[in-house]
C-alpha atoms as a PDB file:
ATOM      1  CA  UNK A   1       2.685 -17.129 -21.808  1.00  0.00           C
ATOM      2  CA  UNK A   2      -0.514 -17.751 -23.925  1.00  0.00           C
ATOM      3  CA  UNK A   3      -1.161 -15.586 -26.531  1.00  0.00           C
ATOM      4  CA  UNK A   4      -3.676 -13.038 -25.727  1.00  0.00           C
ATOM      5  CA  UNK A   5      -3.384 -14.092 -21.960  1.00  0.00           C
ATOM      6  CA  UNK A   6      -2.090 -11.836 -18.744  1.00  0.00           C
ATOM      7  CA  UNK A   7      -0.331 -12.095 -15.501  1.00  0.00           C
ATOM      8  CA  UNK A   8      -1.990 -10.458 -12.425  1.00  0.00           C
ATOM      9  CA  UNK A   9      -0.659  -8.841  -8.815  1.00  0.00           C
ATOM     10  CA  UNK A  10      -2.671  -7.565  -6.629  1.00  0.00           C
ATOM     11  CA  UNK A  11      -1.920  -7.334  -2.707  1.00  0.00           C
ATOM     12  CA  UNK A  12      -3.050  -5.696   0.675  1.00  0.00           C
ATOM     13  CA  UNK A  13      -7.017  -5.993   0.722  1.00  0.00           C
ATOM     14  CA  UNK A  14      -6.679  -6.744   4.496  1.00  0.00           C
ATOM     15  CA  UNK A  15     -10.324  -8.337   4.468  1.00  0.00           C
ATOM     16  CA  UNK A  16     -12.218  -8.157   8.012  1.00  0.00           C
ATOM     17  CA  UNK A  17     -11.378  -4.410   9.040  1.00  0.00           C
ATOM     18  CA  UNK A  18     -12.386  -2.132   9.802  1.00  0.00           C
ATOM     19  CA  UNK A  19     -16.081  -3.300  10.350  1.00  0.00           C
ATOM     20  CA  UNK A  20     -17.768  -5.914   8.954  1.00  0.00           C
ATOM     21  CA  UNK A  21     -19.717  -4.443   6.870  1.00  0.00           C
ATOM     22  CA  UNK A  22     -17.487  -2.114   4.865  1.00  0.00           C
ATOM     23  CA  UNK A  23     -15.290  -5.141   4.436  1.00  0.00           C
ATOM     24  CA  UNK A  24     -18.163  -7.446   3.025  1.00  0.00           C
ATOM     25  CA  UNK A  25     -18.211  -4.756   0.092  1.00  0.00           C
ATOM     26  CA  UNK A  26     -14.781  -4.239  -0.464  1.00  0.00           C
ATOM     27  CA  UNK A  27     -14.823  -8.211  -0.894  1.00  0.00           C
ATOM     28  CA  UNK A  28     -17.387  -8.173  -3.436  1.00  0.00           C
ATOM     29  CA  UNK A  29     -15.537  -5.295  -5.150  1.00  0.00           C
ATOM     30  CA  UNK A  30     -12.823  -7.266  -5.515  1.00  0.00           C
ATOM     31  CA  UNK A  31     -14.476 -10.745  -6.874  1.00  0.00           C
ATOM     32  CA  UNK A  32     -16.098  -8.761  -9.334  1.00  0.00           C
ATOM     33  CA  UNK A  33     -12.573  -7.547 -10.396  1.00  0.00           C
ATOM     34  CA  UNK A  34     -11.670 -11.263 -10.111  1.00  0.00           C
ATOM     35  CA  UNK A  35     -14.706 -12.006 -12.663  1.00  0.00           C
ATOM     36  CA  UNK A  36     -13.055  -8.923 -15.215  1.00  0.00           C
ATOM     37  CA  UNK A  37      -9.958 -10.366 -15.310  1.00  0.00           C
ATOM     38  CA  UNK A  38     -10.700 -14.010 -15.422  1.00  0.00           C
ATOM     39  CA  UNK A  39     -11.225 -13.408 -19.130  1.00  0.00           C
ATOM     40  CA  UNK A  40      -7.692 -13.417 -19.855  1.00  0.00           C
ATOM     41  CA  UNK A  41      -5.777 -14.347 -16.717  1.00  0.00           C
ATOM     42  CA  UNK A  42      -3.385 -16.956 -17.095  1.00  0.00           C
ATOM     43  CA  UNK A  43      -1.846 -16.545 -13.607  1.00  0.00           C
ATOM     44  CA  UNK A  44      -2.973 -14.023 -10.735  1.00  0.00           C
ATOM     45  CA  UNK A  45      -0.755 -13.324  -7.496  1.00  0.00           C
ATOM     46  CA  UNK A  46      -1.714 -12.303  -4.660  1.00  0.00           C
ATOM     47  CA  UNK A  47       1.032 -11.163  -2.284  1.00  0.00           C
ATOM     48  CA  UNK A  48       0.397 -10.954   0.951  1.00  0.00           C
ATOM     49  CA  UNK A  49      -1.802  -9.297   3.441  1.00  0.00           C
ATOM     50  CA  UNK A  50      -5.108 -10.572   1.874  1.00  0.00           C
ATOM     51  CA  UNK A  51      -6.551 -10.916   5.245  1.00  0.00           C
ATOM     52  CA  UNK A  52      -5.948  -8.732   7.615  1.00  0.00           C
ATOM     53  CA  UNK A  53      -5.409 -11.697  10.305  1.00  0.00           C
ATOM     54  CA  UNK A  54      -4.810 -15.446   9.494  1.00  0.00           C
ATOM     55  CA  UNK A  55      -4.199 -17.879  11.683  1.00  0.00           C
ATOM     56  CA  UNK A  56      -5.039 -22.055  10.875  1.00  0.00           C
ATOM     57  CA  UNK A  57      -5.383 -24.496  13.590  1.00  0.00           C
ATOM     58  CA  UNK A  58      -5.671 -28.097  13.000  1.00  0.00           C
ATOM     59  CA  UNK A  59      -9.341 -27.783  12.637  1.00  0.00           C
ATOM     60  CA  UNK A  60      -9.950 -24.253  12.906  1.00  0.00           C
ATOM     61  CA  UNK A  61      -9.507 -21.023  10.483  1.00  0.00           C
ATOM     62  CA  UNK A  62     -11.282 -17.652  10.939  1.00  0.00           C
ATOM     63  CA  UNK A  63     -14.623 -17.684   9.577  1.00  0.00           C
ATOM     64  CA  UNK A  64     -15.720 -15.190   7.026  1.00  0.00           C
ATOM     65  CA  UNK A  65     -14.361 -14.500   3.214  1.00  0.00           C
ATOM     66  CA  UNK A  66     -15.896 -17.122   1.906  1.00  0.00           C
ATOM     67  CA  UNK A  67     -16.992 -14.919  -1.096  1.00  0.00           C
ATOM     68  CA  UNK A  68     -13.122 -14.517  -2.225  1.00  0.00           C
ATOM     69  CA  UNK A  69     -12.525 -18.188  -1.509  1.00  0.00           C
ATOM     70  CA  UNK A  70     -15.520 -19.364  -3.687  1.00  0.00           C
ATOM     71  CA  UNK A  71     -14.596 -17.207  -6.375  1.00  0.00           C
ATOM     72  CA  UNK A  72     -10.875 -18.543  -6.079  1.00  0.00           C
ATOM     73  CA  UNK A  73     -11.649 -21.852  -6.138  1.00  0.00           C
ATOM     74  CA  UNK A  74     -13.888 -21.247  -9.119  1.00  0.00           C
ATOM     75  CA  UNK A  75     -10.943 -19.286 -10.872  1.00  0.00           C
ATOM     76  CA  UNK A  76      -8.502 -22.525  -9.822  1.00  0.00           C
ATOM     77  CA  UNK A  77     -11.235 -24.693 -11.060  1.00  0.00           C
ATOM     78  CA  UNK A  78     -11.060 -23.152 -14.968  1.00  0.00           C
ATOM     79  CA  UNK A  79      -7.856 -23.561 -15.255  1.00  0.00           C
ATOM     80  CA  UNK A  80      -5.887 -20.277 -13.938  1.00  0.00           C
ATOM     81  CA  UNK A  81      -2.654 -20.468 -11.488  1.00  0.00           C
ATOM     82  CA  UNK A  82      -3.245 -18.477  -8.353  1.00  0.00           C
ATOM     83  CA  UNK A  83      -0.404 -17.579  -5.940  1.00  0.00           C
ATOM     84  CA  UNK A  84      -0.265 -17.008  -2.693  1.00  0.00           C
ATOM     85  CA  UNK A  85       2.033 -14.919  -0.747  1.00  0.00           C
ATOM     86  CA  UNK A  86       2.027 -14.023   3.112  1.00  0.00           C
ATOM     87  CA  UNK A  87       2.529 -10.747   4.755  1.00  0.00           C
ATOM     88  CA  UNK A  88       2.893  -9.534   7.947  1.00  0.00           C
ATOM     89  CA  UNK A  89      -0.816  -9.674   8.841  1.00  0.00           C
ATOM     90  CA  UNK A  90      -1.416 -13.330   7.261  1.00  0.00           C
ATOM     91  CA  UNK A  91       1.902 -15.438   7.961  1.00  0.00           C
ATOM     92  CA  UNK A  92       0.521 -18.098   9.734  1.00  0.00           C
ATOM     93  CA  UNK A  93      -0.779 -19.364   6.611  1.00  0.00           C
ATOM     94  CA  UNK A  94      -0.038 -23.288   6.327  1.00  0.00           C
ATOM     95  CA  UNK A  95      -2.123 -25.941   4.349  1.00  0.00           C
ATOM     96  CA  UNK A  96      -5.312 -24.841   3.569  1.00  0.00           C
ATOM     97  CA  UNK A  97      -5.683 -23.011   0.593  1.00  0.00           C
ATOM     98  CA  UNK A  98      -3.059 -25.592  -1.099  1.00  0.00           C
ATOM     99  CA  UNK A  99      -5.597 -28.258  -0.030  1.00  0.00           C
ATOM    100  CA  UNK A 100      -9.131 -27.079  -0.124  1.00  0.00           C
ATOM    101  CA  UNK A 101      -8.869 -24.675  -3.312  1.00  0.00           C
ATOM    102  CA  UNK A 102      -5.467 -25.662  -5.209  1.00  0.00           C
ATOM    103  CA  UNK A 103      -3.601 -22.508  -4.931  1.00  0.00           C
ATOM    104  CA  UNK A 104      -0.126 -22.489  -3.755  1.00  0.00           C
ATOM    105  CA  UNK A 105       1.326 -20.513  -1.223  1.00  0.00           C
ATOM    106  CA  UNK A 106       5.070 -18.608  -0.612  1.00  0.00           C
ATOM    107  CA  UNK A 107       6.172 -17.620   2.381  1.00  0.00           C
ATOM    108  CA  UNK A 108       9.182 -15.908   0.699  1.00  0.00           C
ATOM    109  CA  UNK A 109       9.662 -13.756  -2.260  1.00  0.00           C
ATOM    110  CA  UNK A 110       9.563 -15.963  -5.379  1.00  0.00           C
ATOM    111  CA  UNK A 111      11.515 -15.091  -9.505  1.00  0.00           C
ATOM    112  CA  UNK A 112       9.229 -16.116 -12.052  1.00  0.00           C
ATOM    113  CA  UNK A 113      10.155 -16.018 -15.652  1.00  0.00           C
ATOM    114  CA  UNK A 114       7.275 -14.416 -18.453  1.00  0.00           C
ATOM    115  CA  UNK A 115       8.201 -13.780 -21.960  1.00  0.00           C
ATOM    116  CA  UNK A 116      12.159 -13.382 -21.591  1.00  0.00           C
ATOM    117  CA  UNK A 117      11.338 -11.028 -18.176  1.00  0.00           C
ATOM    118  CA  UNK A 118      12.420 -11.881 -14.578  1.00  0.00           C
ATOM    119  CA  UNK A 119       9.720 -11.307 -11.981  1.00  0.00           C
ATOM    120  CA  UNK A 120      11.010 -10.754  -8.032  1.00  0.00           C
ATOM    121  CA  UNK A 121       7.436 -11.140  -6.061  1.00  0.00           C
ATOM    122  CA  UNK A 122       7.231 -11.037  -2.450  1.00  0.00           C
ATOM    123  CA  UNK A 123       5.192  -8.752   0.252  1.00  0.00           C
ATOM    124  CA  UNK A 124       7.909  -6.723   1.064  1.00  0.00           C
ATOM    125  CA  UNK A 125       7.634  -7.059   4.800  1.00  0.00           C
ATOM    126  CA  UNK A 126      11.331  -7.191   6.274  1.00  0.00           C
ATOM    127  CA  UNK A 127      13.200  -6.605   3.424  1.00  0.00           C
ATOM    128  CA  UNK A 128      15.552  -3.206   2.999  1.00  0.00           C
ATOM    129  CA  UNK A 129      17.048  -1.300   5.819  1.00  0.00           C
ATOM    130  CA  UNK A 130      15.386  -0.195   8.665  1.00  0.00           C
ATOM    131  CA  UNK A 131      12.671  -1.516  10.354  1.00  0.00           C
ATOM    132  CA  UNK A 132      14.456  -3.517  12.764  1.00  0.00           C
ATOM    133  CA  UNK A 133      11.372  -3.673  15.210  1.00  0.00           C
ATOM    134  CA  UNK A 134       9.863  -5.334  13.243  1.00  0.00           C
ATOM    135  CA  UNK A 135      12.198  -7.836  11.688  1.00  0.00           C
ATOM    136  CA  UNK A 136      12.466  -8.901  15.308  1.00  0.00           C
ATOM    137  CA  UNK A 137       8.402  -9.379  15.791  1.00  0.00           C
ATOM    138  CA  UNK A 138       8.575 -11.989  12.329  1.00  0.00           C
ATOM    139  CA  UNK A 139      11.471 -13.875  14.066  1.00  0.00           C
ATOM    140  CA  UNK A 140       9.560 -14.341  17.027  1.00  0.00           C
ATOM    141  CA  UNK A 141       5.970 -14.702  15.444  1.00  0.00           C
ATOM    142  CA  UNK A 142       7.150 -17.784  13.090  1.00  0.00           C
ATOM    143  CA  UNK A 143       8.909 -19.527  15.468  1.00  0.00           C
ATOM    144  CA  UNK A 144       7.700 -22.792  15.730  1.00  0.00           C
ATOM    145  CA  UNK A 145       7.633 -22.960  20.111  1.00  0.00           C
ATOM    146  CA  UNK A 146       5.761 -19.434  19.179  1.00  0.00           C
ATOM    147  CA  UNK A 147       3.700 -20.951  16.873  1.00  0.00           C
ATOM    148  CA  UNK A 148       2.699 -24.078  19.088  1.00  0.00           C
ATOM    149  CA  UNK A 149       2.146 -22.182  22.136  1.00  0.00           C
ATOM    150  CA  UNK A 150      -0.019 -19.491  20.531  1.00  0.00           C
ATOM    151  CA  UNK A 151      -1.973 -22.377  19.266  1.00  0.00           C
ATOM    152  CA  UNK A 152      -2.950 -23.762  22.786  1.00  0.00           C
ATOM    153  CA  UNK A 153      -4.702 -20.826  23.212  1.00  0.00           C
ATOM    154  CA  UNK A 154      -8.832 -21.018  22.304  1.00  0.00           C
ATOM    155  CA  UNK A 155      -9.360 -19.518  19.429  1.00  0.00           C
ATOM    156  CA  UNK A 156     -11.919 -16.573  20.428  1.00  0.00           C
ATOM    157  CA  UNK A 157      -9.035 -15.292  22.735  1.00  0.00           C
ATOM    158  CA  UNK A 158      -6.270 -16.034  20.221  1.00  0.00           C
ATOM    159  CA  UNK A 159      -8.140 -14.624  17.505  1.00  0.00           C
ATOM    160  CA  UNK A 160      -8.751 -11.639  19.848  1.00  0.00           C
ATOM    161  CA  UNK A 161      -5.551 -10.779  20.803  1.00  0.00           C
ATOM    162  CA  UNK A 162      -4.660 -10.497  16.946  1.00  0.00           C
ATOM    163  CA  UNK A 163      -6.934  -8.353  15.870  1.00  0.00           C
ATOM    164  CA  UNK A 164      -6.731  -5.964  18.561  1.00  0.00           C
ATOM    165  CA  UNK A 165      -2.723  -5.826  18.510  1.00  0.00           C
ATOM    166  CA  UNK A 166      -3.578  -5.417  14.369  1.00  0.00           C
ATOM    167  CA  UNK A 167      -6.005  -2.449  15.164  1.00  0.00           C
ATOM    168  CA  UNK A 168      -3.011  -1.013  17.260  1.00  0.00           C
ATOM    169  CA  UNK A 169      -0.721  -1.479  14.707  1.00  0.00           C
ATOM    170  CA  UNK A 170      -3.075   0.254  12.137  1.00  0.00           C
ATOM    171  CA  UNK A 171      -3.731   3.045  14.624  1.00  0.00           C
ATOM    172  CA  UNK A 172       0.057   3.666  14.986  1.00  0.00           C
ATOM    173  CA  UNK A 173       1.000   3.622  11.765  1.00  0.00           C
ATOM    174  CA  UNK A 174      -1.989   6.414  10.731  1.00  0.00           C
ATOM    175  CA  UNK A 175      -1.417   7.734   7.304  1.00  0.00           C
ATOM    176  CA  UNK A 176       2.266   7.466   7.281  1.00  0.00           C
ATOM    177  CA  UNK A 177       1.661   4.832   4.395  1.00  0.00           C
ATOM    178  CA  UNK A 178       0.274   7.548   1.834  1.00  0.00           C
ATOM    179  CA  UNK A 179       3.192   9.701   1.731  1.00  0.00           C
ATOM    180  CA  UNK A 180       5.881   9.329  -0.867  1.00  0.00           C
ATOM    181  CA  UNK A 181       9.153   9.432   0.545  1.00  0.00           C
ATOM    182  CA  UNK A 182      11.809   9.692  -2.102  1.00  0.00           C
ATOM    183  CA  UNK A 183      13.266   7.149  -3.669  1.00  0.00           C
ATOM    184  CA  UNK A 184      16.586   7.300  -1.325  1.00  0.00           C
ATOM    185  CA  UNK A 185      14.312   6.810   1.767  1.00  0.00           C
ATOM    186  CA  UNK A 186      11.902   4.119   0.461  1.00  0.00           C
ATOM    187  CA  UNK A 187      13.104   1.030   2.067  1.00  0.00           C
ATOM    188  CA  UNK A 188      12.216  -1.683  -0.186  1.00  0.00           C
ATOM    189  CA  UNK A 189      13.523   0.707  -3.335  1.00  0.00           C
ATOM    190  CA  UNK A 190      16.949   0.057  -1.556  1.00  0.00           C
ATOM    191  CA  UNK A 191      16.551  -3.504  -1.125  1.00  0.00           C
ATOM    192  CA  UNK A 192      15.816  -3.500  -5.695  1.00  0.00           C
ATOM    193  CA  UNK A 193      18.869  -1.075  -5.907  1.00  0.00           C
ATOM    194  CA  UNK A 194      21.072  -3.492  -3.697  1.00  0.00           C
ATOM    195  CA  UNK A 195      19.934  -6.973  -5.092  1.00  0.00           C
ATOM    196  CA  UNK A 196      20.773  -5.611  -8.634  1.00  0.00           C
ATOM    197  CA  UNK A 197      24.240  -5.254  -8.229  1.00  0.00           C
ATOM    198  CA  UNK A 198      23.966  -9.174  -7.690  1.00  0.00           C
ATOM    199  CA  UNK A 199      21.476 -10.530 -10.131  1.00  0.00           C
ATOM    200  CA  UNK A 200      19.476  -9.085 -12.797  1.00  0.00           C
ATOM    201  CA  UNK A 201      15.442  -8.624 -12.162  1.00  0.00           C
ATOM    202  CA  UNK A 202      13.487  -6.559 -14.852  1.00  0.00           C
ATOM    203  CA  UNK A 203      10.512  -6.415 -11.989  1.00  0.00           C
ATOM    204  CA  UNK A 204      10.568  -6.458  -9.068  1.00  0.00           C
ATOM    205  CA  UNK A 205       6.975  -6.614  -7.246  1.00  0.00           C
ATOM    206  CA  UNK A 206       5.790  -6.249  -3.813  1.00  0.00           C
ATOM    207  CA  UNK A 207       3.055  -5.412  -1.660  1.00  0.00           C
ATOM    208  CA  UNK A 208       3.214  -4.267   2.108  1.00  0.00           C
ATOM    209  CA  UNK A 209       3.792  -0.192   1.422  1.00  0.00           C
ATOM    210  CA  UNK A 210      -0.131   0.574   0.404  1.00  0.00           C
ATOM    211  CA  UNK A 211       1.374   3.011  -1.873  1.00  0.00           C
ATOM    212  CA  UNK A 212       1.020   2.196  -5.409  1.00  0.00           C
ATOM    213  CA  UNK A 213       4.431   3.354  -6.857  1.00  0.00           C
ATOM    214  CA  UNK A 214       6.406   2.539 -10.534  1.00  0.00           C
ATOM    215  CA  UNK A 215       9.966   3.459 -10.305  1.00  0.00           C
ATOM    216  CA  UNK A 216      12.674   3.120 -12.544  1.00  0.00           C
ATOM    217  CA  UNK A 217      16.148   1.972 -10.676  1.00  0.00           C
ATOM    218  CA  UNK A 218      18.449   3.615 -12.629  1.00  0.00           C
ATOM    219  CA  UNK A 219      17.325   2.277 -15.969  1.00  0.00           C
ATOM    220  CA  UNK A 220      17.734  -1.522 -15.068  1.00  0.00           C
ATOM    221  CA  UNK A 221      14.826  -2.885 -13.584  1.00  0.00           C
ATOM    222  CA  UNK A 222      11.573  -1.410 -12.305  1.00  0.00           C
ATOM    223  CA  UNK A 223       9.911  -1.588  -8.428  1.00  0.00           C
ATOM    224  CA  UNK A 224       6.497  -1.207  -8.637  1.00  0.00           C
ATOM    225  CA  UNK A 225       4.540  -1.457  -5.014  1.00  0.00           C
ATOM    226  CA  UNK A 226       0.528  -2.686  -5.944  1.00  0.00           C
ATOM    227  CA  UNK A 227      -1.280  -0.101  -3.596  1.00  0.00           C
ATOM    228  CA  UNK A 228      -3.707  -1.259  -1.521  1.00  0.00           C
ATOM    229  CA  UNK A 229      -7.939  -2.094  -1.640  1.00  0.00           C
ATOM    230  CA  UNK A 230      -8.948   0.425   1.213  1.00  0.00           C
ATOM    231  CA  UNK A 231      -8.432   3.722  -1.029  1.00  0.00           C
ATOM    232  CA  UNK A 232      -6.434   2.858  -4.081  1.00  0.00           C
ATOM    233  CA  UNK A 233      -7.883  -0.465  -5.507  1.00  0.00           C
ATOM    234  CA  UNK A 234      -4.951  -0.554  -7.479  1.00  0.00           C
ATOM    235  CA  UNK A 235      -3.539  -3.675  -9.468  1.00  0.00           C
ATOM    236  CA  UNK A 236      -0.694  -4.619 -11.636  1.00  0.00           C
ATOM    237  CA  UNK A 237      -0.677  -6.523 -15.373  1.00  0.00           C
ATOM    238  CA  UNK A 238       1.905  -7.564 -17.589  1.00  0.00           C
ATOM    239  CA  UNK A 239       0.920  -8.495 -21.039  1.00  0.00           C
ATOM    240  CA  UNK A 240       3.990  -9.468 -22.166  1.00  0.00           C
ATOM    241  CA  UNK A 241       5.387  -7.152 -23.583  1.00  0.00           C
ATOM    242  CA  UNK A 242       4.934  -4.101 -20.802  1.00  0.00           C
ATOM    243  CA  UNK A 243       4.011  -3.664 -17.098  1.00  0.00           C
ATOM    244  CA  UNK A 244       0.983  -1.430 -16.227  1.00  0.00           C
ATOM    245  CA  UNK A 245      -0.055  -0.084 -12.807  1.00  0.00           C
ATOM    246  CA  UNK A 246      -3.798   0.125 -13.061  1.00  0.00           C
ATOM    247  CA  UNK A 247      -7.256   0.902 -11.224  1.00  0.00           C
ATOM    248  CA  UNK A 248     -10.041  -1.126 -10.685  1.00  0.00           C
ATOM    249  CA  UNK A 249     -12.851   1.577 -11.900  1.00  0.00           C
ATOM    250  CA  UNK A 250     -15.984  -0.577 -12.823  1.00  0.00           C
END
């Protein structure tokens, strides 16, 4: 790392819901915090679930956000490394951001090395015990015959049938995502615990709960979940030296 310079994480803005409109502000909320940190950013991730659907066709993506992309590419343009990373809502990602503004994107969970510290970044979805519903929806959904036959479909009814089974999704889950379980029943705390007894990590960071959370694993590493831009507005910086959880409050 530079001196004087930061590392980013920041996931779960899920841009385009619920309306329109409240998602147009939550955008600019968050290239303003874009603009506050580009004064010392050297690399910003973003992991996973920055839209709340994503699909690219050959010639096609869904319109809107062009406000975060701008600022992006302007961010790419001056020099800083921006990541990637899909989740569950936007893992149909492919090509695009890679070729129109530079960034580069995972579709796994990534180690990154900053300052002598080991970095485990991924969205989360899918990983830990449990959840087995699920696990089986991803196998399905990036299956390539999936994948080509969902893309025969127009877009306005492909695009359609997204959203509204990601409103349904949203409408199941309710506010099951703002309660704190325990750390023996939080699923991707058990996946940290487990891959420990492996390989060491000294952070391991992920998206996909919406609940911003900094826990210890028995004194060896730390989990820390980012939170999510609906409520929370909650982002994660390492200088270096120490990891913070922190809110955007402008």
């Amino acid at each position: 790392m530079l001196q004087g310079k930061k590392i980013y994480f920041a996931s779960d803005f899920h841009l385009g819901v619920p309306t329109l409109e409240s998602s147009h502000l939550r955008e600019k909320k968050i290239c303003r915090w874009l603009t506050e940190i580009s004064n010392d950013a050297e690399e910003i991730f973003l992991v996973g679930d920055i839209f709340d659907f994503w699909y690219e066709y050959k010639y096609t993506v869904p319109k809107g956000t062009v406000r975060l992309l701008g600022k992006i590419a302007e961010l790419v343009d001056a020099g800083i490394k921006v990541h990637f990373f899909t989740g569950n809502h936007d893992l149909w990602m492919q090509d695009y951001f890679e070729k129109e503004i530079g960034v580069s994107v995972n579709h796994q969970p990534i180690k990154k090395s900053f300052a002598n510290k080991t970095f485990y970044i991924g969205h989360g979805d899918g990983l830990g015990p449990g959840d087995n519903g699920y696990k089986l929806l991803k196998k399905i959904f990036t299956n390539p015959v999936a994948k080509f036959l969902f893309s025969r479909l127009h877009p306005n009814l492909a695009f359609y049938i997204a959203r509204s089974s990601s409103n349904r999704s949203r409408i199941n889950t309710g506010t099951s995502d703002e309660k704190f379980l325990g750390k023996e029943n939080e699923w991707l705390y058990l996946y940290c615990k487990e891959y420990l007894k492996n390989e060491h990590i000294d952070y391991f960071i992920f998206g996909h709960r919406h609940l911003p959370l900094n826990l210890d694993i028995e004194g060896k590493a730390n989990y820390i979940n980012l939170g999510e831009w609906f409520n929370y507005f909650t982002y994660a910086v390492f200088d270096g030296e120490k990891i913070e959880l922190k809110k955007f409050e402008e």
